[in-house]
Protein backbone atom coordinates (compact mmCIF):
# COMPACT_ATOMS: atom_id res chain seq x y z
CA UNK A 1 0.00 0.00 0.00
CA UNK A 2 1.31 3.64 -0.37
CA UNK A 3 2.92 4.97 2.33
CA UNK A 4 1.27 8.84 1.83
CA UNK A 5 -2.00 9.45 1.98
CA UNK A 6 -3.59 10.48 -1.49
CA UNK A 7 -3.47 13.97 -2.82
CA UNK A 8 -1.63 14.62 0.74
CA UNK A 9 -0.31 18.25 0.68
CA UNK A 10 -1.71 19.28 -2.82
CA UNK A 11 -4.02 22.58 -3.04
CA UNK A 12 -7.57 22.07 -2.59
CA UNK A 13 -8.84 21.81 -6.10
CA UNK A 14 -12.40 19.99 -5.59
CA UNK A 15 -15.74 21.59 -7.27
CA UNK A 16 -16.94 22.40 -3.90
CA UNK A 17 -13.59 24.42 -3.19
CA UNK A 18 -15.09 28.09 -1.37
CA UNK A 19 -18.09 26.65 0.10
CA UNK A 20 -18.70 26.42 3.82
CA UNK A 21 -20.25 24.04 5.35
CA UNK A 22 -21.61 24.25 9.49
CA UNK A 23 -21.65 20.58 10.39
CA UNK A 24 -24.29 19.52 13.68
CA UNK A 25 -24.97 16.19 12.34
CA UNK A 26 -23.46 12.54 14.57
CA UNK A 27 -23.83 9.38 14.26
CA UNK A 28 -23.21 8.11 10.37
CA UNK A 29 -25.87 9.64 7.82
CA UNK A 30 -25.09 13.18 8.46
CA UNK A 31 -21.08 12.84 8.97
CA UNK A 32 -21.05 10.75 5.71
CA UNK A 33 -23.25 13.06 3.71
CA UNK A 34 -20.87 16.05 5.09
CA UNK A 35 -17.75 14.21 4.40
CA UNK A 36 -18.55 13.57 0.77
CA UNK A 37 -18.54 17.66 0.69
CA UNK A 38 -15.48 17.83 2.63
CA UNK A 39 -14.16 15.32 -0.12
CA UNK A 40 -15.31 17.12 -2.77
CA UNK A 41 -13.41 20.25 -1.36
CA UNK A 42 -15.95 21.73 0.80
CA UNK A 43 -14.50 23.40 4.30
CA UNK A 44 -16.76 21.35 6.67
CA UNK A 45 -16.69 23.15 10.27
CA UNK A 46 -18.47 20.13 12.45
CA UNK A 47 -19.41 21.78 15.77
CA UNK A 48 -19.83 19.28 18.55
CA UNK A 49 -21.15 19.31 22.18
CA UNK A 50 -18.31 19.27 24.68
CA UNK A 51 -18.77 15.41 25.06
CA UNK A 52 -18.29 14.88 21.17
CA UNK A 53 -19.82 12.83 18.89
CA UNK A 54 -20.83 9.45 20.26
CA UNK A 55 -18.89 7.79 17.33
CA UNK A 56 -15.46 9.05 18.60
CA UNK A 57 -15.92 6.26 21.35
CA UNK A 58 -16.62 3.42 19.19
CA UNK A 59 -13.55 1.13 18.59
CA UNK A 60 -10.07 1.09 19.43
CA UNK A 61 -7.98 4.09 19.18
CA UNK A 62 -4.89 5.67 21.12
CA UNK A 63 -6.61 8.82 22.17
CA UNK A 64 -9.92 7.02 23.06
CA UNK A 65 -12.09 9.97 21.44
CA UNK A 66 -10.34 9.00 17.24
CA UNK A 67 -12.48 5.83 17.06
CA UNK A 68 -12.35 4.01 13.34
CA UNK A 69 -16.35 5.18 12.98
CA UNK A 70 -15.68 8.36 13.55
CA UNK A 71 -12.52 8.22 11.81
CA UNK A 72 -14.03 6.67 8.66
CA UNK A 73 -17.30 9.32 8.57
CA UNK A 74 -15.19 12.66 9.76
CA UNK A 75 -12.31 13.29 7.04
CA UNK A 76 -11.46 16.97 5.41
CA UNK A 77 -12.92 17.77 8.60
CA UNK A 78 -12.78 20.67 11.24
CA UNK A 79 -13.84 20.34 15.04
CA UNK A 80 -15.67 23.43 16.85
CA UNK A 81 -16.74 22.78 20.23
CA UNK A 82 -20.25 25.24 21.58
CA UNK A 83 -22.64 23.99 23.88
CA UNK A 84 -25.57 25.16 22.39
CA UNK A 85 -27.58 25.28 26.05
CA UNK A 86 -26.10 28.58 26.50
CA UNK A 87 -26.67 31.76 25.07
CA UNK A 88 -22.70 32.71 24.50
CA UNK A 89 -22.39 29.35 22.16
CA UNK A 90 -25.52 29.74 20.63
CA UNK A 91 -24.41 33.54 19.45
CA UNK A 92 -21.48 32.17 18.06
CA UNK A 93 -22.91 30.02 16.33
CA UNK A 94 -25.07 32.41 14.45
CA UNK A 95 -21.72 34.30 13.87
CA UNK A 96 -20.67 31.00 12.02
CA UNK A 97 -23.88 30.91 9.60
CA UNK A 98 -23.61 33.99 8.76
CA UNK A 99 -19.94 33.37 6.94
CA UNK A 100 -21.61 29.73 5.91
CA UNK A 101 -23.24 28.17 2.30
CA UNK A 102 -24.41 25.56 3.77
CA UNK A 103 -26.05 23.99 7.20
CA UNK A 104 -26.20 20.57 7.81
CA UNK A 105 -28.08 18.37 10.84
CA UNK A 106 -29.40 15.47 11.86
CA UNK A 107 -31.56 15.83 15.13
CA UNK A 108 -34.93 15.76 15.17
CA UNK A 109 -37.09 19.08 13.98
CA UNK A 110 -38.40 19.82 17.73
CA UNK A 111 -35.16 19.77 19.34
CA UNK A 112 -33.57 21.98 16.18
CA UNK A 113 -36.57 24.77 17.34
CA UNK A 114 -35.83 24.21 20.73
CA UNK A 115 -32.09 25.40 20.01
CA UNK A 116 -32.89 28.44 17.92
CA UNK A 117 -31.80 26.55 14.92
CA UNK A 118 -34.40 25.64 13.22
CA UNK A 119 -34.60 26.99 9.30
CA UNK A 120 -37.12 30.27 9.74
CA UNK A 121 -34.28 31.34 12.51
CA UNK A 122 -31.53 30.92 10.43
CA UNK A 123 -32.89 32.27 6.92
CA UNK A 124 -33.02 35.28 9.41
CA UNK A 125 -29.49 35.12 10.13
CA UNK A 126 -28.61 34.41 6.04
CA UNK A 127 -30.93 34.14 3.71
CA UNK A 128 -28.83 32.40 1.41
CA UNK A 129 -28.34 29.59 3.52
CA UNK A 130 -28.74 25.92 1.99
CA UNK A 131 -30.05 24.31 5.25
CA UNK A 132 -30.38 20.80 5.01
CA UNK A 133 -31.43 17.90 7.65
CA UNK A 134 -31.94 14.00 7.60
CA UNK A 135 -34.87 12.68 9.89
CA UNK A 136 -37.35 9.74 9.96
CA UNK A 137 -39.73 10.29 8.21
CA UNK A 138 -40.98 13.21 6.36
CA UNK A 139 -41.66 16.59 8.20
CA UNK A 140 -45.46 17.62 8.85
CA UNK A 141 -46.31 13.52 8.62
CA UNK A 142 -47.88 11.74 11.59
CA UNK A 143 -44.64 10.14 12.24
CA UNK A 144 -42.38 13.44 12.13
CA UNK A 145 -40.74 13.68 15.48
CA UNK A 146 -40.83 9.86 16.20
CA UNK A 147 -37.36 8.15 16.64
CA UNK A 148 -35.43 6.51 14.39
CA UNK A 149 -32.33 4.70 13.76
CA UNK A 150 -30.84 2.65 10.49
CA UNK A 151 -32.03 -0.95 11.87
CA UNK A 152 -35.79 0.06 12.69
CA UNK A 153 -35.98 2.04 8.67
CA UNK A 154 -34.29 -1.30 7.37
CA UNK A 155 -37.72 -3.06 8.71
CA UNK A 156 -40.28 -0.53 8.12
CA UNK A 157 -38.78 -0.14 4.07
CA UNK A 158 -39.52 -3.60 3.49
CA UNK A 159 -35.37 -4.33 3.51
CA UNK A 160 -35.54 -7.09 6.38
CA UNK A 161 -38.63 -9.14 4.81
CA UNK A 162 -37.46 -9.03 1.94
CA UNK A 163 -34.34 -11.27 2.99
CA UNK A 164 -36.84 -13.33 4.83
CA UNK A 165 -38.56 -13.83 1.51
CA UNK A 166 -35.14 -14.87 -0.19
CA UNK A 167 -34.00 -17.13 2.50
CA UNK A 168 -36.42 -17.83 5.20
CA UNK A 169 -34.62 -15.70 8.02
CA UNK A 170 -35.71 -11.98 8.89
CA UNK A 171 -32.23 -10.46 9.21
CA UNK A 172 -30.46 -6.70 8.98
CA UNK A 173 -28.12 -6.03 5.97
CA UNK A 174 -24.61 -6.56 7.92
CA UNK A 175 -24.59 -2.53 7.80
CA UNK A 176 -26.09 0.48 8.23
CA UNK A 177 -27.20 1.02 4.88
CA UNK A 178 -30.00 3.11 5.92
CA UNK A 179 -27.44 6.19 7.26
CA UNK A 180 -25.24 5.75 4.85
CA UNK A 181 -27.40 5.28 1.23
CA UNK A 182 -29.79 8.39 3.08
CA UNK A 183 -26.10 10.41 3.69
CA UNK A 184 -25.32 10.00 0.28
CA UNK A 185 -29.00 11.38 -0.56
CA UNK A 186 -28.44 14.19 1.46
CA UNK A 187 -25.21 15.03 -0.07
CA UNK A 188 -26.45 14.85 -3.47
CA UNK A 189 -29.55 17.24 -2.47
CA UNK A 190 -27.47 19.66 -0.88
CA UNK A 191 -25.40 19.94 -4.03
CA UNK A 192 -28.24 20.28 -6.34
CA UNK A 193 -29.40 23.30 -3.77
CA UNK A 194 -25.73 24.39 -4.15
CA UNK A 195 -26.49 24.96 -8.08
CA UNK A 196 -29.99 26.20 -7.96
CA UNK A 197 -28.12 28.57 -5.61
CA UNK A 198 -25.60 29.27 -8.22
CA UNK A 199 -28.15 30.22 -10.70
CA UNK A 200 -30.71 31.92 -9.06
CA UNK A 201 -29.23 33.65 -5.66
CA UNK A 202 -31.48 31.72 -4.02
CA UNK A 203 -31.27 29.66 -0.52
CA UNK A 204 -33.54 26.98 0.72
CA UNK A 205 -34.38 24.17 2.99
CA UNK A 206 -33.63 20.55 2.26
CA UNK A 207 -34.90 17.69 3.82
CA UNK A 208 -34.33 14.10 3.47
CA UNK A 209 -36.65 11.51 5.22
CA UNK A 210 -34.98 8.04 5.57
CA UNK A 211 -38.14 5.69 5.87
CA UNK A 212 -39.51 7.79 2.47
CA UNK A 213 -35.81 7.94 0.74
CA UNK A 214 -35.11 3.63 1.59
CA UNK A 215 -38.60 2.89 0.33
CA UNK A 216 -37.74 4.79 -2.97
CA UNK A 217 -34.45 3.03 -3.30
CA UNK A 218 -36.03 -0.89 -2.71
CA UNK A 219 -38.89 0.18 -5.68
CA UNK A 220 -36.86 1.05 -7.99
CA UNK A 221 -36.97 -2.61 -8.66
CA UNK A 222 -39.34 -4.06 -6.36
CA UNK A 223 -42.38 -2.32 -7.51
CA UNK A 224 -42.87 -4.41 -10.17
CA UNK A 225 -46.56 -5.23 -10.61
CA UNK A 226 -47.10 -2.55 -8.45
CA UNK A 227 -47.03 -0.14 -10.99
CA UNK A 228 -50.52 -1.58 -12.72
CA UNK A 229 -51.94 -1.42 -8.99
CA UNK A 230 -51.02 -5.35 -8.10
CA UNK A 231 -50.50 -5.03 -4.42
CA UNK A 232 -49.60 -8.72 -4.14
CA UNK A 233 -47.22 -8.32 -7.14
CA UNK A 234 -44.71 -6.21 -5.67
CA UNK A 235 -41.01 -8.58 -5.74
CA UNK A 236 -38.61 -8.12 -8.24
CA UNK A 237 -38.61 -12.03 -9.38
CA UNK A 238 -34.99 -12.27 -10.52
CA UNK A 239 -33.96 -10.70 -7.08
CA UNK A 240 -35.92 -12.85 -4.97
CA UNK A 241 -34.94 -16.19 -6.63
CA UNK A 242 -33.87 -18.76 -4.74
CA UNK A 243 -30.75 -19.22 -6.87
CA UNK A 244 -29.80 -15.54 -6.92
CA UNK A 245 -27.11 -16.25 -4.93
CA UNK A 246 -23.03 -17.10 -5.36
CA UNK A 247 -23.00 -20.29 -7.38
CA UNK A 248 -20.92 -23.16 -6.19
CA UNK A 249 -18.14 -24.59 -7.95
CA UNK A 250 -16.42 -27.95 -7.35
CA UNK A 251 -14.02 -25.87 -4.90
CA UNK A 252 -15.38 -22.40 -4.53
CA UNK A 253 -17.72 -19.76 -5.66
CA UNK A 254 -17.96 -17.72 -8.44
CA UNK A 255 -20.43 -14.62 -9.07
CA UNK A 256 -22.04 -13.68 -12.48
CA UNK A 257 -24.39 -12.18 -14.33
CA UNK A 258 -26.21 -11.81 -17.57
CA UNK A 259 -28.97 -9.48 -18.35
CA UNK A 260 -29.27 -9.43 -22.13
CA UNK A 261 -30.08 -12.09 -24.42
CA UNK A 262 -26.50 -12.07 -26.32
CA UNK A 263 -25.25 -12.25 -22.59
CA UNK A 264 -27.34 -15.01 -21.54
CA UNK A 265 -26.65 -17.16 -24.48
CA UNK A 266 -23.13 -16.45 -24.18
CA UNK A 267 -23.11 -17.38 -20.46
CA UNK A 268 -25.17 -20.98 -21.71
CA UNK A 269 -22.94 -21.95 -24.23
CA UNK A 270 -20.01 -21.34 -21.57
CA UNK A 271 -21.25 -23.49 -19.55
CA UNK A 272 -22.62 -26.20 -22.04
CA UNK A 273 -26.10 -25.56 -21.69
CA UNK A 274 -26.67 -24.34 -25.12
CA UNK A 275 -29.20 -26.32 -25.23
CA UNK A 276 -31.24 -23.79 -23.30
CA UNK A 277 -30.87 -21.03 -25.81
CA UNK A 278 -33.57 -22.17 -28.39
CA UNK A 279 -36.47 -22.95 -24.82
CA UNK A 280 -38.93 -20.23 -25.38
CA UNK A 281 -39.39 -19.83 -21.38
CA UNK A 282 -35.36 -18.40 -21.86
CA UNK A 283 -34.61 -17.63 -25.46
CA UNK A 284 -35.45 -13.46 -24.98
CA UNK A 285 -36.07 -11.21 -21.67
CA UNK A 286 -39.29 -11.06 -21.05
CA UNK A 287 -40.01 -14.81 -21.06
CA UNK A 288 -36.76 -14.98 -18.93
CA UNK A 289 -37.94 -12.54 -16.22
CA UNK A 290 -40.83 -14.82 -15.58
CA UNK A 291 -38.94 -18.32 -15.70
CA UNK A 292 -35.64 -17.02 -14.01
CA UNK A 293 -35.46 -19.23 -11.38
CA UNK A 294 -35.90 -22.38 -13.57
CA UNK A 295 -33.17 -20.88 -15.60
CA UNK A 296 -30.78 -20.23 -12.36
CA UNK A 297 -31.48 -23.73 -11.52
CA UNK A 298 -30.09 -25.09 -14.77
CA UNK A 299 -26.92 -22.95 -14.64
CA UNK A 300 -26.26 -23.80 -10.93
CA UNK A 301 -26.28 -27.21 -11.77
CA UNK A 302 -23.81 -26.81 -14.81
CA UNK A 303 -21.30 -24.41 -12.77
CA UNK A 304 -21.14 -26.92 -9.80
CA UNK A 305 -19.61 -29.45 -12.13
CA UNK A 306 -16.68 -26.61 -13.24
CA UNK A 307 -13.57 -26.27 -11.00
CA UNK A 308 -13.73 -22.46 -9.82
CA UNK A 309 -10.57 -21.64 -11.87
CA UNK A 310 -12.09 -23.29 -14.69
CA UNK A 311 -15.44 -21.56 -14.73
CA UNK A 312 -13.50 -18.26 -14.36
CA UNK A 313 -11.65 -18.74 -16.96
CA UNK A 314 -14.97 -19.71 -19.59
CA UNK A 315 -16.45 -16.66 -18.14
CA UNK A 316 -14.10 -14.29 -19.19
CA UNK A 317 -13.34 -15.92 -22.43
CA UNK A 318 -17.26 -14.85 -22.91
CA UNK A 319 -16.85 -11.50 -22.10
CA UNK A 320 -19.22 -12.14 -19.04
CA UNK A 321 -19.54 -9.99 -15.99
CA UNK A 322 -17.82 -12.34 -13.24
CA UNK A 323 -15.94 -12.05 -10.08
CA UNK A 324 -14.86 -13.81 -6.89
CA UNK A 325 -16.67 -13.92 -3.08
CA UNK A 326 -14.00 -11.58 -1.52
CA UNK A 327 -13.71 -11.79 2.07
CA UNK A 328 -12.87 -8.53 4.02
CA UNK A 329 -9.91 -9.83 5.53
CA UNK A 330 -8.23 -9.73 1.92
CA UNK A 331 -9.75 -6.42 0.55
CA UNK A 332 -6.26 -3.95 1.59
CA UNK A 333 -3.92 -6.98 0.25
CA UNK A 334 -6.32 -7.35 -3.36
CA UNK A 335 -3.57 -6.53 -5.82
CA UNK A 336 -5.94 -4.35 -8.29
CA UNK A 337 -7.00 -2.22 -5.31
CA UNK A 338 -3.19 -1.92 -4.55
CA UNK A 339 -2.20 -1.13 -7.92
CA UNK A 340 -5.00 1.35 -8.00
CA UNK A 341 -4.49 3.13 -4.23
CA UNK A 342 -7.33 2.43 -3.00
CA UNK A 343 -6.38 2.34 0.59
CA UNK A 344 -3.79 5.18 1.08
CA UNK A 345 -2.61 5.72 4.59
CA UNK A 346 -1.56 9.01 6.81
CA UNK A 347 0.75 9.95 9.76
CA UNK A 348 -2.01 11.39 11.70
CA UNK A 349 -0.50 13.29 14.63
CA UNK A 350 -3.07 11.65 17.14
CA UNK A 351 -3.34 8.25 16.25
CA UNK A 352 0.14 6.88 13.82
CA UNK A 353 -0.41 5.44 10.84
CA UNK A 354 -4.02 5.00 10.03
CA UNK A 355 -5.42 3.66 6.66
CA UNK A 356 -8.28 5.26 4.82
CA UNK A 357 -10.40 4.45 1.41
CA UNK A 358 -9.22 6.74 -1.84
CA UNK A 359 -12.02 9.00 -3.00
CA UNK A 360 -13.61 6.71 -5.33
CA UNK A 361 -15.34 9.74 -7.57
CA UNK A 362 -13.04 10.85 -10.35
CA UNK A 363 -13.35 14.37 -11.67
CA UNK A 364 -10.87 15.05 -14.32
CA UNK A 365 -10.51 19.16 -13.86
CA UNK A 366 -11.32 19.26 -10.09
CA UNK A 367 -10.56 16.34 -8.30
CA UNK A 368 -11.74 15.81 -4.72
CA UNK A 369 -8.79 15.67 -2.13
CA UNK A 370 -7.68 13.67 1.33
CA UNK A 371 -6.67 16.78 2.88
CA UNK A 372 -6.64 15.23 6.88
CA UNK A 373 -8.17 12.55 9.22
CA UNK A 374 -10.75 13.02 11.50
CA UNK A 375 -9.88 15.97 13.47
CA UNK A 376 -9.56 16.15 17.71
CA UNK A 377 -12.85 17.33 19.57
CA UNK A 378 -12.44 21.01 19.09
CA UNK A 379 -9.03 21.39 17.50
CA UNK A 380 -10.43 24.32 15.43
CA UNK A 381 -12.58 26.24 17.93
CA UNK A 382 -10.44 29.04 18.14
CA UNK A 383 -9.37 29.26 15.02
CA UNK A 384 -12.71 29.32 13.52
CA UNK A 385 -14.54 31.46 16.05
CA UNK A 386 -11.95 34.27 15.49
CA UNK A 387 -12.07 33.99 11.64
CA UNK A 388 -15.76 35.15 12.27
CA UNK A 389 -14.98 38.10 13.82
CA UNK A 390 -14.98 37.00 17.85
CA UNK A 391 -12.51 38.85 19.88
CA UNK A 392 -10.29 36.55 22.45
CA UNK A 393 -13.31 37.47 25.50
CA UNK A 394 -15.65 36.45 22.99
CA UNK A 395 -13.93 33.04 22.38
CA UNK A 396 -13.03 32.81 26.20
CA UNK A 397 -16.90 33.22 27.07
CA UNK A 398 -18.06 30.85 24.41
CA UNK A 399 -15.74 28.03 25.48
CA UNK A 400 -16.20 28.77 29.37
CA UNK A 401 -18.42 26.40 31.51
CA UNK A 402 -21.81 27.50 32.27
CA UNK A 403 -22.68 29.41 35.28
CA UNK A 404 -23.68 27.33 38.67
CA UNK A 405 -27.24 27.83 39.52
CA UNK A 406 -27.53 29.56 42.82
């Protein structure tokens, strides 16, 4: 692996170079939504409570407050620290949106109005302001203001029965895919506000609601039937098939794919089953999508009688979409995702040596760089405060403890 972190020391030169982002957001579908800006050359200010965010405590680290969550969610990043409870912090704050493009939370919409910082307050403050937030479920609803956490929108989307449909078990996706496919959304929103901005001098709020965003994302295929008002039809058949799943070989497992009909009956005649071609319940796609899982059958059967090298090698000999069951434990040794960078590392001044993932996104006039790790819990909050105009009492005041009662 490369010894220097990606891009390390270069100019920022990303397409969201000049914009400023004021960062509330914990957890993992805010701080991956902001981080993608901070990749992407935004200056991401992330202002945290004096205890931090609850990822910094999640997994080993030397400091004890650098955790690999955090650490993985929190790049290109900068660390204010204002307790928002009192009125000297919350001032500040205000200072900070006023030199800001964008503001970015997570919490829910009754605790943002309980802290003065909810969008009407801060449109007053700048009315430019792109002011974007992640809940539940979508504001003004019945559910707005409920709870809710990646593992409880992975059940209500439908994403938990429909792997008890495939194999029999109600289970989570090994992840939280929830956060981080809703982060993404919100990143992608804000950067569409961003350009509506650029053209019209406009600001607005954003909102992204994750039971409402995951449902959208599992029909893009599983409508199905649904769309002609079949509510017993929804169920992508090809993606709940029994035999969609790694096909055995004599000594392994290989993955693959066909879609087309000059990929399917390339795939069949790789695997002697030619035979199949001229069946009318496989010969073209639509008769396909409704027998797939007879068709699955037939070419599990023919790859378990293949050696795993073997099959691999009639796959790509057909031009076929195919690939190995890679286990984690090998991903940072994979020689392609050496020879391509893909985990750089950094001296970090906390924590050593610590590994991170390249920016995958290639832009060829403004690429996105790794410009630090994860920063300390308020490494910045002096630095930043004075840049928007607080004197040194200011700063003091704003990072003093809050007066005893009594």
């Amino acid at each position: 692996m490369d010894p220097i972190l990606d891009n390390q020391g270069l100019d920022n030169q990303g397409p969201l170079t000049g914009v400023r982002v004021i960062d509330l957001t914990i957890n993992v579908l805010g701080p991956v939504a902001t981080q993608l800006l901070g990749d992407m050359g935004a200056e991401v200010i992330k202002v945290e409570t004096p205890a931090g965010d609850p990822m910094r405590l999640i997994g080993p680290s030397k400091t004890g407050m650098l955790g690999p969550f955090f650490q993985t969610a929190n790049r290109n990043k900068k660390s204010v620290v204002l307790d928002l409870k009192r009125p000297e912090p919350s001032a500040a704050l205000k200072r900070l949106v006023e030199t800001a493009d964008v503001f970015v939370h997570n919490m829910r919409t009754a605790a943002a109005e309980r802290l003065g910082i909810d969008y009407d307050s801060l449109k007053a403050v700048n009315p430019k302001l792109i002011y974007a937030s992640a809940t539940g479920y979508r504001k003004g609803g019945t559910k707005d203001g409920r709870p809710a956490y990646d593992d409880v929108i992975q059940g209500e989307s439908g994403m938990v029965g429909l792997i008890e449909r495939t194999n029999g078990e109600a289970r989570f996706v090994p992840m939280p895919i929830s956060d981080k496919f809703c982060g993404h959304a919100l990143a992608s929103a804000i950067g569409m506000a961003l350009f509506h901005r650029e053209r019209t001098g406009q600001g607005q709020e954003v909102h992204v609601p994750m039971l409402e965003t995951m449902l959208s994302f599992n029909l893009t295929t599983h409508l199905w039937r649904g769309t002609q008002g079949d509510k017993a039809g929804l169920g992508y058949p090809r993606a709940l098939s029994p035999y969609r799943i790694p096909y055995k070989t004599q000594d392994g497992m290989v993955c693959v794919l066909a879609h087309t009909d000059d990929q399917w009956h390339r795939l069949l005649r790789a695997v002697d089953r030619a035979d199949l071609i001229d069946d009318p319940q496989f010969t073209y796609l639509a008769q396909r999508a409704e027998n797939i899982a007879t068709l699955q059958s037939h070419l599990a059967d023919a790859l378990a009688l293949l050696s795993t090298k073997e099959a691999f090698r009639r796959l790509d000999e057909a031009d076929l979409p195919n690939g190995p069951v890679a286990e984690l434990e090998d991903m940072m040794d994979d020689p392609y995702l050496v020879e391509t960078g893909f985990f750089p590392t950094i001296e970090d001044p906390h924590e050593g040596t610590l590994h991170t993932t390249a920016i995958p996104v290639a832009f060829s006039e403004t690429p996105g760089t790794l410009r630090n790790m994860a920063p300390a819990l308020g490494a910045n909050t002096a630095e930043i405060l004075a840049g928007a105009g607080l004197s040194q009492t200011e700063i003091a005041s704003v990072a003093g403890a809050p007066a005893k009662a009594g």
